[in-house]
C-alpha atoms as a PDB file:
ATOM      1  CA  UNK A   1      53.570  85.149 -28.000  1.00  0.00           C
ATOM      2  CA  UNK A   2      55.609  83.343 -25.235  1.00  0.00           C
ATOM      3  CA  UNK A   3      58.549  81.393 -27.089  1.00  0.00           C
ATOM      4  CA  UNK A   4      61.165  79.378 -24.883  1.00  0.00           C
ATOM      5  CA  UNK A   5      64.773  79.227 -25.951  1.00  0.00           C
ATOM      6  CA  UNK A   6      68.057  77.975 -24.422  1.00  0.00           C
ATOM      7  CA  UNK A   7      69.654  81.561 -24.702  1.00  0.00           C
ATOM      8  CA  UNK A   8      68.701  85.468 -23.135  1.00  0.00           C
ATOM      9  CA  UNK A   9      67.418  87.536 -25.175  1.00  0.00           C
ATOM     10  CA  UNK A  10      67.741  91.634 -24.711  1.00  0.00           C
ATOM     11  CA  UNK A  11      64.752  93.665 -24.729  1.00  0.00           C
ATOM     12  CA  UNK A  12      63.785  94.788 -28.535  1.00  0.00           C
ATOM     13  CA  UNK A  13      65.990  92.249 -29.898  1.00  0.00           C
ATOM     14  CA  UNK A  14      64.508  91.413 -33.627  1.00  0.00           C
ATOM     15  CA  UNK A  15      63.241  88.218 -34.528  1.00  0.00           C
ATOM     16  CA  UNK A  16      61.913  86.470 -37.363  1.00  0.00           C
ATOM     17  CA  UNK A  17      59.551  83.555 -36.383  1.00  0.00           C
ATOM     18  CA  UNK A  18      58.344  80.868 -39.588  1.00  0.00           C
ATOM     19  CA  UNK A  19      55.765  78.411 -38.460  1.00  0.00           C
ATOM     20  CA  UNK A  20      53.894  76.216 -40.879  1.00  0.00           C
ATOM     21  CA  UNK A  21      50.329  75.670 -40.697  1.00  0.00           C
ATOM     22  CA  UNK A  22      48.351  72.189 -40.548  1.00  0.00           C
ATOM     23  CA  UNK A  23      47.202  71.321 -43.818  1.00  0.00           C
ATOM     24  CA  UNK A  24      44.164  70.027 -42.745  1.00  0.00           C
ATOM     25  CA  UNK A  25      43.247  73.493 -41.655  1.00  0.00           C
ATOM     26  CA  UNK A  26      44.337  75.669 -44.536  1.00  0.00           C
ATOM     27  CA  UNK A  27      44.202  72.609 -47.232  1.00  0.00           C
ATOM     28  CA  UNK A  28      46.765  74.088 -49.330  1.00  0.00           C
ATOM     29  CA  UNK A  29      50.309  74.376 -47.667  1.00  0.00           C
ATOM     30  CA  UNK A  30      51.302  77.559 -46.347  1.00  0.00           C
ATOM     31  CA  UNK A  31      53.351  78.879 -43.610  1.00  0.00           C
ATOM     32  CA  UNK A  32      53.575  82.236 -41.299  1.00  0.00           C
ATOM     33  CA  UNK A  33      56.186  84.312 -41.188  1.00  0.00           C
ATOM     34  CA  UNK A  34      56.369  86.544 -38.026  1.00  0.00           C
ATOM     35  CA  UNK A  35      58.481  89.460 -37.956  1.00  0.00           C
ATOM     36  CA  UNK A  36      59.059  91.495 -34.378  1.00  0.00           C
ATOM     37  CA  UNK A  37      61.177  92.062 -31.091  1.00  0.00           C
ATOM     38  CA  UNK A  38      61.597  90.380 -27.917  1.00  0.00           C
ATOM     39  CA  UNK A  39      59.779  92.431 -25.056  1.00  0.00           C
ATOM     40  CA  UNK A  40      59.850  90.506 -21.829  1.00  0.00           C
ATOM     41  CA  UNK A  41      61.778  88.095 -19.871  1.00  0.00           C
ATOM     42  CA  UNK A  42      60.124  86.464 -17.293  1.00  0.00           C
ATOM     43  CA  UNK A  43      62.598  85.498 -14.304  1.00  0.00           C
ATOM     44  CA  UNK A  44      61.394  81.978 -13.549  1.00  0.00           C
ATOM     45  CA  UNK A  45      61.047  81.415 -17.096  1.00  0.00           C
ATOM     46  CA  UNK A  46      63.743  80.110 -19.924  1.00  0.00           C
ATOM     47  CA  UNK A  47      62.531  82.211 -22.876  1.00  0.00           C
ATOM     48  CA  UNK A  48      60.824  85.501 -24.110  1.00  0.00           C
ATOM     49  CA  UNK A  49      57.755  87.565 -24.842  1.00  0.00           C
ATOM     50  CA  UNK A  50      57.760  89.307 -28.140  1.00  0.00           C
ATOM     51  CA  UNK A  51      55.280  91.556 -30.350  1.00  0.00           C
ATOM     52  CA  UNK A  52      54.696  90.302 -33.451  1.00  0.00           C
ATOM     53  CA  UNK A  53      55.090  93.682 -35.614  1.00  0.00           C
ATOM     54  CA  UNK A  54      54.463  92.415 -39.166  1.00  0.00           C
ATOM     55  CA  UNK A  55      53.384  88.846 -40.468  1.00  0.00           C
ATOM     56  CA  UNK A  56      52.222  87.170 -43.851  1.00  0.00           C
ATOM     57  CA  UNK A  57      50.900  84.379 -45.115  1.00  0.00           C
ATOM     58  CA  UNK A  58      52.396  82.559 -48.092  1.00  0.00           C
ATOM     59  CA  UNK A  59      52.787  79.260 -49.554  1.00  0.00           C
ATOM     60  CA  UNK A  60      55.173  76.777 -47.748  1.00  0.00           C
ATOM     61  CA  UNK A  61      58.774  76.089 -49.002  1.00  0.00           C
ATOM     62  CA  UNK A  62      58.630  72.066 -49.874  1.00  0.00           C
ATOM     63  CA  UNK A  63      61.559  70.033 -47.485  1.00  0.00           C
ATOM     64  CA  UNK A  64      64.575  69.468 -49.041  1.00  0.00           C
END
């Protein structure tokens, strides 16, 4: 995963990750929560690599 952020991240910093999936694809909704550490910083590049070292899948929090 590439992510771009306004701020430098260290190497093995931890980071959590929640992304919510289309409806139309899943039909019910859900969202992804990524757990895992920053691994790479390009130079010419305003963000981060990471691994993704756990995940799951679970049913989407409903907007405030």
């Amino acid at each position: 995963m590439i992510m771009s952020v306004p701020k430098r991240l260290r190497n093995q910093t931890p980071i959590t990750i929640t992304v919510r999936l289309p409806i139309e694809m899943t039909k019910v909704p859900l969202e992804l929560l990524c757990r895992g550490r920053v691994v790479a910083k390009p130079a010419d590049f305003g963000g981060f690599g990471a691994i993704i070292d756990d995940y799951q899948v679970r049913p989407a929090r409903r907007p405030a």
